[in-house]
Protein backbone atom coordinates (compact mmCIF):
# COMPACT_ATOMS: atom_id res chain seq x y z
CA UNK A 1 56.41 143.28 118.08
CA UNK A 2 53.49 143.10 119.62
CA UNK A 3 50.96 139.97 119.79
CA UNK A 4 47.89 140.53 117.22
CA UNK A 5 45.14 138.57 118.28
CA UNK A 6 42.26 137.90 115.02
CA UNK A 7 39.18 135.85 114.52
CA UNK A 8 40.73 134.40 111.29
CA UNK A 9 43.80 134.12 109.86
CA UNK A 10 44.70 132.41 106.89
CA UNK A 11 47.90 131.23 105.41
CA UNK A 12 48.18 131.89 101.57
CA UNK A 13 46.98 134.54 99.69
CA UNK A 14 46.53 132.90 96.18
CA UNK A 15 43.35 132.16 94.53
CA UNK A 16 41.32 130.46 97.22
CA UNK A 17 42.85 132.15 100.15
CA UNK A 18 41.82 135.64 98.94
CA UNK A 19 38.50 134.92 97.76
CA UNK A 20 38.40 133.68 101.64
CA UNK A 21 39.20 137.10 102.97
CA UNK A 22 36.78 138.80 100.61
CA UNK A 23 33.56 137.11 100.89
CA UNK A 24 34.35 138.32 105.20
CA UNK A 25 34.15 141.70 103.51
CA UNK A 26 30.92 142.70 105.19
CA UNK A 27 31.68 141.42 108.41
CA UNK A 28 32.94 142.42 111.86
CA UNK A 29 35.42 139.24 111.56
CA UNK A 30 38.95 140.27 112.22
CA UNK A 31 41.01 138.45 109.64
CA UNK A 32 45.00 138.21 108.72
CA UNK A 33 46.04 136.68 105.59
CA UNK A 34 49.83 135.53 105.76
CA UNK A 35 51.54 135.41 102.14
CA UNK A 36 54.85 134.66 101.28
CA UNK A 37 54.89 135.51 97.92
CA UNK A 38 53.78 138.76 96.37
CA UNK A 39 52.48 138.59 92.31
CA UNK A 40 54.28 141.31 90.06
CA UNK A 41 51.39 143.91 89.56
CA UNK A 42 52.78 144.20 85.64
CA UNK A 43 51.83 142.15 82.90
CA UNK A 44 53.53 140.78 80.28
CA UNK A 45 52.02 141.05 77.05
CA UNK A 46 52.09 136.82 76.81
CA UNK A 47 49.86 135.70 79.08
CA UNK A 48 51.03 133.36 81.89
CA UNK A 49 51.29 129.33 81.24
CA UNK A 50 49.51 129.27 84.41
CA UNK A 51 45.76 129.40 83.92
CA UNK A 52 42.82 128.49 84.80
CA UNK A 53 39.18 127.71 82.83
CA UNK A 54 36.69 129.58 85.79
CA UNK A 55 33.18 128.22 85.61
CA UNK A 56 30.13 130.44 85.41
CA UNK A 57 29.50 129.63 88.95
CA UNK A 58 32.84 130.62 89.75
CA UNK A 59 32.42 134.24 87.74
CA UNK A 60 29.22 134.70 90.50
CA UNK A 61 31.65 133.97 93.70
CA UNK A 62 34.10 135.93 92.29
CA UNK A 63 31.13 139.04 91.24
CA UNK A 64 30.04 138.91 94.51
CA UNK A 65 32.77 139.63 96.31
CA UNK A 66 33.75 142.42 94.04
CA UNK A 67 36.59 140.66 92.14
CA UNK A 68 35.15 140.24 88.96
CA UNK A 69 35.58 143.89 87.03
CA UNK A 70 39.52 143.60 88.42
CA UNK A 71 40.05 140.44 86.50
CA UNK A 72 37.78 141.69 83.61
CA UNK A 73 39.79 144.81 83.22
CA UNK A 74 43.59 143.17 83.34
CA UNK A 75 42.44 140.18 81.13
CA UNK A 76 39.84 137.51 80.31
CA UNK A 77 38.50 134.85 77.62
CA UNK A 78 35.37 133.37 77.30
CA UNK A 79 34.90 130.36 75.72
CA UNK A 80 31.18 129.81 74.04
CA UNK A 81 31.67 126.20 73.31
CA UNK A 82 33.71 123.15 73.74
CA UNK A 83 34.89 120.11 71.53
CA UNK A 84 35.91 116.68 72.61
CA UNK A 85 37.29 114.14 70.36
CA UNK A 86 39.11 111.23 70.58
CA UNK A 87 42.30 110.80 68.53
CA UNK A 88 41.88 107.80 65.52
CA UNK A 89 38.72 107.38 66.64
CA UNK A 90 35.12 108.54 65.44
CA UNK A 91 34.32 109.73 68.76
CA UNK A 92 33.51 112.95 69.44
CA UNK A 93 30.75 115.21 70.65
CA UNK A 94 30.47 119.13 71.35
CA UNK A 95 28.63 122.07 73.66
CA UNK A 96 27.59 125.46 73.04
CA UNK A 97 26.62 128.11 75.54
CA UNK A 98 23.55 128.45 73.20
CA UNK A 99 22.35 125.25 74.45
CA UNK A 100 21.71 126.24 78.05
CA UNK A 101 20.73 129.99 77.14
CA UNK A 102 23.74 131.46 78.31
CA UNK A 103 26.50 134.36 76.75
CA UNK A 104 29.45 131.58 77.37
CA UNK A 105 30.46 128.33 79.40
CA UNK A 106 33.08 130.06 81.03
CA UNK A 107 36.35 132.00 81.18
CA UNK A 108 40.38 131.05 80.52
CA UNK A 109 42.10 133.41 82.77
CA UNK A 110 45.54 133.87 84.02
CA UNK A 111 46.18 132.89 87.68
CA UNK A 112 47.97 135.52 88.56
CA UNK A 113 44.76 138.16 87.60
CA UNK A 114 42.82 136.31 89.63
CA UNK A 115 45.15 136.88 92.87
CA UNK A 116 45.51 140.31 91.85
CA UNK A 117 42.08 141.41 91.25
CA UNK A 118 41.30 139.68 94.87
CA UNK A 119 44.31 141.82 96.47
CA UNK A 120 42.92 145.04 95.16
CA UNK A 121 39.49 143.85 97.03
CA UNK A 122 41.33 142.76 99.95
CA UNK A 123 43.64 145.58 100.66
CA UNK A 124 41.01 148.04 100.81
CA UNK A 125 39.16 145.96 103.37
CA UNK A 126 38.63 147.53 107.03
CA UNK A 127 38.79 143.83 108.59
CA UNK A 128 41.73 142.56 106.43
CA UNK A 129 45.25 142.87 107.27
CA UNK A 130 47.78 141.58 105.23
CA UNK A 131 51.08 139.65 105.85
CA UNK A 132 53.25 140.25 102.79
CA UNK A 133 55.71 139.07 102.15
CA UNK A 134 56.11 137.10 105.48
CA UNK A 135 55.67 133.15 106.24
CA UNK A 136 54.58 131.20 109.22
CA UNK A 137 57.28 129.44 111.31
CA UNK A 138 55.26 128.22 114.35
CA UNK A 139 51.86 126.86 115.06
CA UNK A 140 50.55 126.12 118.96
CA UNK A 141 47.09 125.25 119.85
CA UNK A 142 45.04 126.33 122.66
CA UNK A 143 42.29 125.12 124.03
CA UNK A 144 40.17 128.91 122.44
CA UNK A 145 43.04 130.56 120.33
CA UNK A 146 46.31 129.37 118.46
CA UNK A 147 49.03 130.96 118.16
CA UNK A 148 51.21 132.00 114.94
CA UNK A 149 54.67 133.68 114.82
CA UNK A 150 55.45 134.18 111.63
CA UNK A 151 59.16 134.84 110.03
CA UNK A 152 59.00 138.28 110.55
CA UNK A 153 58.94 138.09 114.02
CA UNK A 154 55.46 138.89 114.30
CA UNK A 155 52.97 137.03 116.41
CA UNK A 156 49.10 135.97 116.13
CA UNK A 157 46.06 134.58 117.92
CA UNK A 158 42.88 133.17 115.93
CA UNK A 159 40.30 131.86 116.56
CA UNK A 160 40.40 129.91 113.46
CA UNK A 161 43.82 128.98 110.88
CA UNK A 162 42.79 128.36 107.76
CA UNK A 163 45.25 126.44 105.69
CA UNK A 164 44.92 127.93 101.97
CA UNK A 165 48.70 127.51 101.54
CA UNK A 166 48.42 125.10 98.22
CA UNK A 167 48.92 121.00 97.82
CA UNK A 168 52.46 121.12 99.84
CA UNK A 169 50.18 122.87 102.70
CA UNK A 170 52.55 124.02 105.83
CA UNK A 171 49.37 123.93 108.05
CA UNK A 172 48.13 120.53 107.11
CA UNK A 173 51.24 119.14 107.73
CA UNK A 174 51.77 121.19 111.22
CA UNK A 175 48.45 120.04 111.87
CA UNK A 176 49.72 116.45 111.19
CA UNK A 177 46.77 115.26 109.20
CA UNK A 178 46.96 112.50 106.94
CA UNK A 179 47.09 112.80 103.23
CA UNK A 180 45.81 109.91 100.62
CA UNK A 181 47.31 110.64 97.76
CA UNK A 182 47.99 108.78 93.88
CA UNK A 183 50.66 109.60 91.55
CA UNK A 184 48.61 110.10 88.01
CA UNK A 185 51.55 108.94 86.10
CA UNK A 186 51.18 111.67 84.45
CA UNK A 187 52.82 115.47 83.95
CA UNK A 188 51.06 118.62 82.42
CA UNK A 189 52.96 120.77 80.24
CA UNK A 190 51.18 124.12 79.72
CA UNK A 191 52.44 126.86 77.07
CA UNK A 192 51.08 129.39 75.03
CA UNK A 193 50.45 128.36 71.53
CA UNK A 194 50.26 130.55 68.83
CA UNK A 195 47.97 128.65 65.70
CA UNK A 196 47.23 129.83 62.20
CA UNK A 197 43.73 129.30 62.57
CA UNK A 198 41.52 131.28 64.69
CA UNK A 199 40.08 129.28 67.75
CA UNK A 200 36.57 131.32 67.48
CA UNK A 201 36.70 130.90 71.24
CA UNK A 202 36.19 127.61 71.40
CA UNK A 203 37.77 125.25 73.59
CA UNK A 204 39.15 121.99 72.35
CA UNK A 205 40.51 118.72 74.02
CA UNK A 206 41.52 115.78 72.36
CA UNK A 207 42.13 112.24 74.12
CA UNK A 208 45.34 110.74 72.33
CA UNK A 209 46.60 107.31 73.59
CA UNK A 210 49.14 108.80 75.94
CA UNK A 211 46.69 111.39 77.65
CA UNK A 212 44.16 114.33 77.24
CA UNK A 213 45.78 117.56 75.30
CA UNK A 214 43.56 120.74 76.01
CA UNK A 215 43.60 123.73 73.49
CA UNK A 216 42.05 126.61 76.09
CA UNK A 217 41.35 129.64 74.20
CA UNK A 218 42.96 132.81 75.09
CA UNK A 219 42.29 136.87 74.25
CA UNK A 220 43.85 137.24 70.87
CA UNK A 221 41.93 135.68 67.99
CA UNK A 222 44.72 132.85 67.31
CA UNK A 223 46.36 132.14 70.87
CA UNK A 224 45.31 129.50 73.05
CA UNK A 225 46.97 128.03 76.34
CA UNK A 226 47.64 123.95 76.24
CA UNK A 227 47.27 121.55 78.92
CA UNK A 228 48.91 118.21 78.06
CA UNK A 229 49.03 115.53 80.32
CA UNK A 230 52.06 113.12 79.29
CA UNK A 231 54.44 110.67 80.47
CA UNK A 232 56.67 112.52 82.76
CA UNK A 233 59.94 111.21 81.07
CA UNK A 234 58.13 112.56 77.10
CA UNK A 235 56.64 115.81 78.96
CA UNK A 236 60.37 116.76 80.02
CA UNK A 237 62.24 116.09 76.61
CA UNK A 238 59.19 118.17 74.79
CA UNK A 239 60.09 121.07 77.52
CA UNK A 240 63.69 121.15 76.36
CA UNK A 241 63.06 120.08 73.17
CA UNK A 242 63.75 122.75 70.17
CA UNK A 243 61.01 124.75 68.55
CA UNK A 244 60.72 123.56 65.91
CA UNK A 245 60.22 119.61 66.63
CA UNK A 246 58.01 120.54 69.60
CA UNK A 247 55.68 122.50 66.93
CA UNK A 248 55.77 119.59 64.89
CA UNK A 249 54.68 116.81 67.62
CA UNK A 250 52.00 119.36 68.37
CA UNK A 251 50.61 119.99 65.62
CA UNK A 252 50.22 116.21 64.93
CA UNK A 253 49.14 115.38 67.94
CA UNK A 254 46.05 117.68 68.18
CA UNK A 255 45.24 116.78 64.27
CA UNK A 256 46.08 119.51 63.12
CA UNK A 257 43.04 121.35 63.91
CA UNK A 258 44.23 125.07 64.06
CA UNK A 259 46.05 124.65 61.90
CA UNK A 260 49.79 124.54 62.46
CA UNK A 261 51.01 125.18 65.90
CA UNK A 262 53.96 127.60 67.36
CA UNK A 263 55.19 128.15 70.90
CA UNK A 264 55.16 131.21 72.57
CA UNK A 265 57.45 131.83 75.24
CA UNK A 266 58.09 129.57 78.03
CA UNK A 267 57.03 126.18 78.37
CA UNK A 268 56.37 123.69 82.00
CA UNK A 269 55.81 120.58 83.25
CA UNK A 270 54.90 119.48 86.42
CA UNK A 271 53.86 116.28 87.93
CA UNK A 272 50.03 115.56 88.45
CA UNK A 273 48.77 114.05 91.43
CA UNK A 274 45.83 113.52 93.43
CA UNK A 275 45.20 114.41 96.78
CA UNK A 276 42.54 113.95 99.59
CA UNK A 277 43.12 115.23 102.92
CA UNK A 278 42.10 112.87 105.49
CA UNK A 279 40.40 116.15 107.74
CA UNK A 280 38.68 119.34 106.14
CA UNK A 281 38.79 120.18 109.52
CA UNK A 282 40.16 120.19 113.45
CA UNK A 283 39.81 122.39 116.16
CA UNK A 284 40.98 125.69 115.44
CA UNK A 285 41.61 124.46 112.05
CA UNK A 286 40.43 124.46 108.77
CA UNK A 287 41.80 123.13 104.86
CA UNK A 288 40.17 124.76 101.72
CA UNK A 289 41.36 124.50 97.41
CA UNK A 290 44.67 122.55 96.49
CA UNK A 291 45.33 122.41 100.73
CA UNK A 292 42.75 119.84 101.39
CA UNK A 293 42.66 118.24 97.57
CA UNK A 294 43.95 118.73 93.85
CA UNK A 295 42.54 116.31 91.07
CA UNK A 296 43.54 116.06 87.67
CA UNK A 297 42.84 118.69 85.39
CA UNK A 298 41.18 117.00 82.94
CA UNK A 299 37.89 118.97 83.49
CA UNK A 300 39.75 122.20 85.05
CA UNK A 301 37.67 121.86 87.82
CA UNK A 302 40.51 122.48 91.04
CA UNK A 303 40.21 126.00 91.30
CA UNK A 304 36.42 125.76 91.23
CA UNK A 305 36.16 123.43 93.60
CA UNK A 306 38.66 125.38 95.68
CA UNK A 307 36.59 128.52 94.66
CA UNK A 308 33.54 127.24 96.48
CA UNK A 309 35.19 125.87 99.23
CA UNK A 310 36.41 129.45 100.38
CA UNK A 311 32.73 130.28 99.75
CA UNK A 312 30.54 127.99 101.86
CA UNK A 313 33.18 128.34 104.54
CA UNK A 314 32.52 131.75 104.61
CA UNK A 315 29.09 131.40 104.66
CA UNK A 316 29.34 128.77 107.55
CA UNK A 317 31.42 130.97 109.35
CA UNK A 318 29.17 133.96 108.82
CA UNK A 319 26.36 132.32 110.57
CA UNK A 320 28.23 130.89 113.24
CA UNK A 321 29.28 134.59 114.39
CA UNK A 322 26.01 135.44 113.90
CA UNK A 323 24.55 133.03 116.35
CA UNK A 324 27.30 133.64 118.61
CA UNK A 325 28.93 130.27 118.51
CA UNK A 326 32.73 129.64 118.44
CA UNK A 327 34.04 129.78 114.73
CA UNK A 328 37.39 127.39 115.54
CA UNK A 329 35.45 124.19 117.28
CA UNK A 330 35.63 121.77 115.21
CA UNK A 331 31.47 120.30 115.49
CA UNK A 332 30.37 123.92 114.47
CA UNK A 333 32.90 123.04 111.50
CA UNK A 334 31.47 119.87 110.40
CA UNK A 335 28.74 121.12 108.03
CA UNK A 336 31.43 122.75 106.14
CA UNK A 337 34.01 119.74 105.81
CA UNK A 338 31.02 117.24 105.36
CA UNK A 339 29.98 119.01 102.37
CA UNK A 340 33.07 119.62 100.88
CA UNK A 341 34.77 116.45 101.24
CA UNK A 342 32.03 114.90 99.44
CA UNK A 343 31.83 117.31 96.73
CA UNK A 344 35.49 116.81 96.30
CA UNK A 345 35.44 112.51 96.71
CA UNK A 346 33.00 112.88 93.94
CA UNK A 347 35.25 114.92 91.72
CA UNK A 348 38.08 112.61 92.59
CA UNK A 349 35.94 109.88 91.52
CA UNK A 350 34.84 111.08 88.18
CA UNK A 351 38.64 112.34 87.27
CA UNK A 352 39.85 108.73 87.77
CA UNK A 353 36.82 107.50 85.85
CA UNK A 354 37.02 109.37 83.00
CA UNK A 355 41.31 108.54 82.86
CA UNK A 356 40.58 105.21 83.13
CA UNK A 357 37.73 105.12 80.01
CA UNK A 358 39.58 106.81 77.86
CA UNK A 359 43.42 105.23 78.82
CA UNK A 360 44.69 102.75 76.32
CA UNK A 361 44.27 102.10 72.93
CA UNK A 362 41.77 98.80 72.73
CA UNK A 363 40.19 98.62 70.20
CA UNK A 364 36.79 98.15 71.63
CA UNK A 365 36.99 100.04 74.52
CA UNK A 366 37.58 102.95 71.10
CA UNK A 367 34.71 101.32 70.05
CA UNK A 368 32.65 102.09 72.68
CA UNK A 369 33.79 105.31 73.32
CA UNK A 370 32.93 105.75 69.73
CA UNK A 371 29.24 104.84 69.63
CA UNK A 372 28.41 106.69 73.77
CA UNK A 373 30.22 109.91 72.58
CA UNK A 374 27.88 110.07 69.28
CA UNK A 375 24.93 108.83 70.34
CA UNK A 376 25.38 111.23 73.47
CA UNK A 377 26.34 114.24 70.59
CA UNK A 378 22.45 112.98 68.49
CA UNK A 379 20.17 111.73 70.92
CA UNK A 380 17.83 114.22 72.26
CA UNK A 381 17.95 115.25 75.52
CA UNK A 382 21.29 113.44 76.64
CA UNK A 383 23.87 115.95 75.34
CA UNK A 384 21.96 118.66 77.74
CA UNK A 385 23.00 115.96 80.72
CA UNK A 386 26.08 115.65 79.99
CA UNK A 387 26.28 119.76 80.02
CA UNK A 388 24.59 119.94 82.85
CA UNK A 389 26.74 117.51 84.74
CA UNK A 390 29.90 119.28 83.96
CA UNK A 391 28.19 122.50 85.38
CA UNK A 392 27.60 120.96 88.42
CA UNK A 393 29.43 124.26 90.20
CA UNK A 394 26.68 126.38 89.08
CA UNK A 395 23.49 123.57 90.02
CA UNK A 396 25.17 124.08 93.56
CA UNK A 397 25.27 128.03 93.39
CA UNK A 398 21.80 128.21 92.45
CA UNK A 399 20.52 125.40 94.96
CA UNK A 400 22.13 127.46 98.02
CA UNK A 401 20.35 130.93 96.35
CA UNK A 402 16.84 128.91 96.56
CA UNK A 403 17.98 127.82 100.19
CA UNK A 404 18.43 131.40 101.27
CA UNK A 405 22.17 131.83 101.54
CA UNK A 406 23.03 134.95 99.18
CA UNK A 407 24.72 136.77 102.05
CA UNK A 408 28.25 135.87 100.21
CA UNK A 409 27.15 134.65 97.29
């Protein structure tokens, strides 16, 4: 075959990866995207256990680059409002969209219509070419260019690799950066539940001694996806356990607040973890999403964070063609992995905050969870900081429209 030389290419065409390629759309940037995995095009008419809650900020990154009516179309759920309670506990405190003057806080949607509403962007892209289904096997660096030859016997130059292959990233370790890392402790199981009350589109998450359990609303009236973060050794006998006993356990552990609850379809666990890669960036390289950190999904904040890290690399890498400077050295990459790195640190940092608050079953650490989540819920003005906090994605999106950088946003 013969050698393909690009500006960009960029193993893993998920989420993060795609959005990537698409916010290059109005470029002259010649970019490959190298995916070893293609998503089935059909759905099922049970959503996916795999989703993800996409910030408002999130819905703008993904408008913008022409996603947004794809994933719309397939299949989508806003949420208007969330609850937060703790379990034996008088603490609790809620949010509505009302409260900021917007139509929602968000959307619940299936991975997988993410990736494919960003492939039917991508494909039709002049500058885009796709690997698919194809992996990389070898990475060397040059001095202006590395080179890629990927499983199919087909070859590459770029100026720039971008690693967007997910937390097990080939490229990171090729690239042989370090990785701090902590084992949570803790495993999520995710299933669709199935509740005889209707969740009004309102999403729910308890704190129970053993860990968070999310209710995430979904499109039909009475079906919502879980999150439950567990002990690995109780999230693995609740995957195998029957029907019937899991329902039960459920049910009691979210207080019965639909109502009672019934499985639908599959149900998974897999071990939590955090991650912080050491470098954002090298020469000739670059990390973005679950490739360069994951958290805990406490808040559902990874893909978002992963969502604007395709983003404002883009944008970085937009003006650096622009000016004429090299796109793969790493100082014209620093802007991008300074800011990122500490958007994700912090993220890291509130995760492990919020676990450790809310771990355990004292009786006055309860206590004063108790009296800060009410008197946060009555007190005037202090709910609206905690809301504004948690849309910390969208403070950023606006802050770089007042700065002048809409050209992917």
């Amino acid at each position: 075959m013969m050698m393909k030389s690009v500006d960009i290419a960029i193993i893993g065409g998920g989420m993060v990866g795609l959005t990537l390629a698409a916010a290059l759309a109005e470029t002259e940037l010649r970019v490959a995207v190298i995916e070893g995995t293609l998503p089935d095009e059909t759905l099922n008419p049970l959503p996916d256990v795999r989703v993800s809650a996409l910030s408002r900020a999130s819905e703008r990154i993904l408008r913008r680059v022409g996603a947004w009516d794809g994933i719309i179309s397939r299949r989508a759920a806003p949420y208007m409002a969330m609850k937060v309670w703790e379990q034996d506990s008088f603490a609790n405190i809620g949010f509505k969209a009302d409260d900021l003057g917007q139509p929602d806080l968000g959307h619940i949607v299936e991975n997988r219509v993410i990736q494919l509403a960003l492939l039917d962007r991508v494909t039709r892209q002049d500058n885009v070419e796709l690997f698919a289904p194809d992996r990389c096997q070898s990475l060397a660096m040059g001095e202006n260019e590395a080179w890629l030859t990927l499983e199919s016997g087909q070859s590459l130059t770029a100026k720039l690799v971008v690693g967007a292959d997910g937390a097990n990233s080939w490229l990171r370790n090729k690239a042989d950066i370090p990785l701090t890392w902590r084992d949570y402790g803790h495993s999520a199981l995710v299933a669709n539940i199935r509740c005889s009350e209707p969740h009004d589109g309102v999403a729910r998450q308890i704190f129970t001694p053993e860990g968070p359990l999310a209710f995430l609303p979904l499109s039909e009236p009475d079906l919502c996806s879980i999150v439950w973060s567990l002990p690995p050794e109780k999230a693995d006998r609740l995957v195998t356990m029957d029907e019937e006993s899991f329902n039960k356990q459920l049910t009691v552990a979210f207080d019965n607040q639909l109502g009672l609850c019934r499985v639908e379809g599959d149900r998974a666990a897999f071990p939590l973890k955090m991650r912080y890669a050491r470098d954002f960036a090298k020469n000739r390289i670059a990390l973005v999403g679950d490739a360069a950190h994951t958290i805990h999904p406490l808040a559902g904040q990874g893909v978002n964070l992963g969502l604007l890290d395709a983003a404002s690399l883009a944008e970085d890498l937009v003006s650096l063609w622009q000016q004429g400077k090299d796109i793969g050295l790493h100082e014209n990459l620093r802007h991008y992995e300074r800011w990122r790195k500490a958007e994700a640190a912090k993220m890291i940092a509130a995760m492990q905050g919020f676990r450790e608050l809310f771990d355990g079953a004292n009786p006055l650490k309860k206590l004063a969870r108790g009296i800060g989540m009410v008197a946060a819920d009555v007190l005037p003005g202090v709910k609206q900081q905690f809301m504004l906090r948690a849309w910390v994605l969208r403070v950023i999106y606006l802050t770089w429209q007042k700065c002048g950088k809409k050209q992917v946003l």
